[in-house]
C-alpha atoms as a PDB file:
ATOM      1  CA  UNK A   1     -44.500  15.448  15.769  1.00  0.00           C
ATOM      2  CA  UNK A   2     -42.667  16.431  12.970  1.00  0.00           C
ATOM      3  CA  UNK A   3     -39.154  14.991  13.719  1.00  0.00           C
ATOM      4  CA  UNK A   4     -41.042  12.190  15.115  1.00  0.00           C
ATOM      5  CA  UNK A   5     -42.561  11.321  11.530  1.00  0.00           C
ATOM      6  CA  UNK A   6     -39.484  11.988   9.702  1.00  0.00           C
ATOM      7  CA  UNK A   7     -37.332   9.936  11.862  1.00  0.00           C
ATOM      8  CA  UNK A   8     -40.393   7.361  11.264  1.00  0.00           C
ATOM      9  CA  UNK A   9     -39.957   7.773   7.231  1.00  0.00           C
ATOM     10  CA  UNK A  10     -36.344   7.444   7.574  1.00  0.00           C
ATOM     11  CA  UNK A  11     -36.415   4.199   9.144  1.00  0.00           C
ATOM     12  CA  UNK A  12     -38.574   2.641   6.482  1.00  0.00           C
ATOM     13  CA  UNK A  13     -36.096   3.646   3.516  1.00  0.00           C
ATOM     14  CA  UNK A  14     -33.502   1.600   5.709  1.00  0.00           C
ATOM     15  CA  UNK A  15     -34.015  -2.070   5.130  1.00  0.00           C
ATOM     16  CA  UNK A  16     -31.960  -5.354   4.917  1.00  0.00           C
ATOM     17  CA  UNK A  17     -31.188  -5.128   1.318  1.00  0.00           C
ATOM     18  CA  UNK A  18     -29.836  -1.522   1.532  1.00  0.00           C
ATOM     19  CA  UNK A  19     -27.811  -2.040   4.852  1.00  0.00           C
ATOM     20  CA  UNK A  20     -26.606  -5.480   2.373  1.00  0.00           C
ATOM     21  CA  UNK A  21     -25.658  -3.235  -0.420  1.00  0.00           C
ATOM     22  CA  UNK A  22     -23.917  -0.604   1.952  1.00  0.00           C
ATOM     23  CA  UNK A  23     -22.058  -3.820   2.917  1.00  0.00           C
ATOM     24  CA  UNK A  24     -20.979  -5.226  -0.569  1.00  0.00           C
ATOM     25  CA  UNK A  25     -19.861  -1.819  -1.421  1.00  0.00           C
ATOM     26  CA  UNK A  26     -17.979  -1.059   1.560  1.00  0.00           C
ATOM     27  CA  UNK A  27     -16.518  -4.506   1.611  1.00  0.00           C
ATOM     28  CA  UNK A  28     -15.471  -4.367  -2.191  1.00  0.00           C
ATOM     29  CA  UNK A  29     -14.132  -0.950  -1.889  1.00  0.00           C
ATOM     30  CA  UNK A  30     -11.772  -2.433   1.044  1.00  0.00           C
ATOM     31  CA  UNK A  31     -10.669  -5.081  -1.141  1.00  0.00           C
ATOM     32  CA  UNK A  32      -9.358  -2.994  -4.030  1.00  0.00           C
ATOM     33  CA  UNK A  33      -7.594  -0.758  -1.696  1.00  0.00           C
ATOM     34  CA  UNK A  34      -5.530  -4.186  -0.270  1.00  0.00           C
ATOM     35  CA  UNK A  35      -5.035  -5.111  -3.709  1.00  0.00           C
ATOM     36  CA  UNK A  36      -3.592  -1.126  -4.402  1.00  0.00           C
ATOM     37  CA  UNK A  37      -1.687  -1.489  -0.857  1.00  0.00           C
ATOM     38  CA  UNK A  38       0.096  -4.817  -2.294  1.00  0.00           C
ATOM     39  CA  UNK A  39       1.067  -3.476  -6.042  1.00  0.00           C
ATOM     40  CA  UNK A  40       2.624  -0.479  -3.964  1.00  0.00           C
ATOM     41  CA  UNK A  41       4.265  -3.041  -1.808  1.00  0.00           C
ATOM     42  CA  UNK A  42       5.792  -5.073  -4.323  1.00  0.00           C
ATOM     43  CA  UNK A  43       7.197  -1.696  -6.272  1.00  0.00           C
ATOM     44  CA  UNK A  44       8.714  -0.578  -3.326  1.00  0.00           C
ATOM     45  CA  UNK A  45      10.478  -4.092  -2.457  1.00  0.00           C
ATOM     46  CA  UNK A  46      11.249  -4.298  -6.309  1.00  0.00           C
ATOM     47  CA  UNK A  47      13.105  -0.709  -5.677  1.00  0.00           C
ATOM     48  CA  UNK A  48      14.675  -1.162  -2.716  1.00  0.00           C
ATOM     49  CA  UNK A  49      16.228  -4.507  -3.759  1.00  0.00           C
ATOM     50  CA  UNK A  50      17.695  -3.060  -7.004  1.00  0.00           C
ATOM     51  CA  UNK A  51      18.934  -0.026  -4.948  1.00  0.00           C
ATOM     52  CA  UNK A  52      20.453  -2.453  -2.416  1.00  0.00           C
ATOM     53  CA  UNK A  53      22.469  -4.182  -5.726  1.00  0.00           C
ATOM     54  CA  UNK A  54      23.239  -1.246  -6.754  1.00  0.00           C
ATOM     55  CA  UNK A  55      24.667  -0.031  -3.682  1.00  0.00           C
ATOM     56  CA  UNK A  56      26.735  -2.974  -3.087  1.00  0.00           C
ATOM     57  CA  UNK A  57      28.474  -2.939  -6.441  1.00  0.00           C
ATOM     58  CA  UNK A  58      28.952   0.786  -6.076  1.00  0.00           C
ATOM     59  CA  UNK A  59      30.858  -0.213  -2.739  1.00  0.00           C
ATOM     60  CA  UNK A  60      32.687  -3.180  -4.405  1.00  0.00           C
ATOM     61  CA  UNK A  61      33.888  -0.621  -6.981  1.00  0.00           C
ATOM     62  CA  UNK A  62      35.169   2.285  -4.615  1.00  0.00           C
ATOM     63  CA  UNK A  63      37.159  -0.844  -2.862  1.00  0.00           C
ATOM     64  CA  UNK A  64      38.809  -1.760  -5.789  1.00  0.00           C
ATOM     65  CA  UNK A  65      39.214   1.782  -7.347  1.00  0.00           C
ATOM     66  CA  UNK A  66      41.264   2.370  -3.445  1.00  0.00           C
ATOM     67  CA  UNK A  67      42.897  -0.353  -3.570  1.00  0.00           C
ATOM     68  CA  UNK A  68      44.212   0.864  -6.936  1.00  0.00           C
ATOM     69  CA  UNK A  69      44.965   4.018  -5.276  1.00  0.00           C
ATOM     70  CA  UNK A  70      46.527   3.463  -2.421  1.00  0.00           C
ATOM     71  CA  UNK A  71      47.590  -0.377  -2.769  1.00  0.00           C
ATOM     72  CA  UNK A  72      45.876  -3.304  -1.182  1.00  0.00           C
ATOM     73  CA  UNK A  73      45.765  -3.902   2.582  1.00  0.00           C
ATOM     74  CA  UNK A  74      47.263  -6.790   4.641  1.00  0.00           C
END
């Protein structure tokens, strides 16, 4: 009878407004964590963009610094 009676007092702690908190909580929590997904996001495009600029005038440079070198192409 024991379990019985503590399964019993468990049960009445439980009620709508704490399974509604549990709920706000939960559902909050999941929101900042998009919001924390979509800063990282945007860094990461923001980096990836200027690396891709970068990289590009890198390559536009080692053209011209071989075409220097060794004399354009026809």
């Amino acid at each position: 009878m024991i379990k019985r009676e503590h399964i019993i007092k468990i049960l009445k702690k439980i009620n709508i407004e704490n399974i509604h908190q549990g709920m706000d909580t939960f559902n909050k929590t999941i929101q900042d964590f998009g919001d924390s997904m979509d800063s990282i996001t945007k860094e990461f495009s923001a980096d990836i963009e200027k690396s891709d600029k970068e990289s590009k005038i890198r390559e536009q440079k080692n053209k011209e610094n071989l075409d220097k070198i060794l004399g354009k192409r026809k």
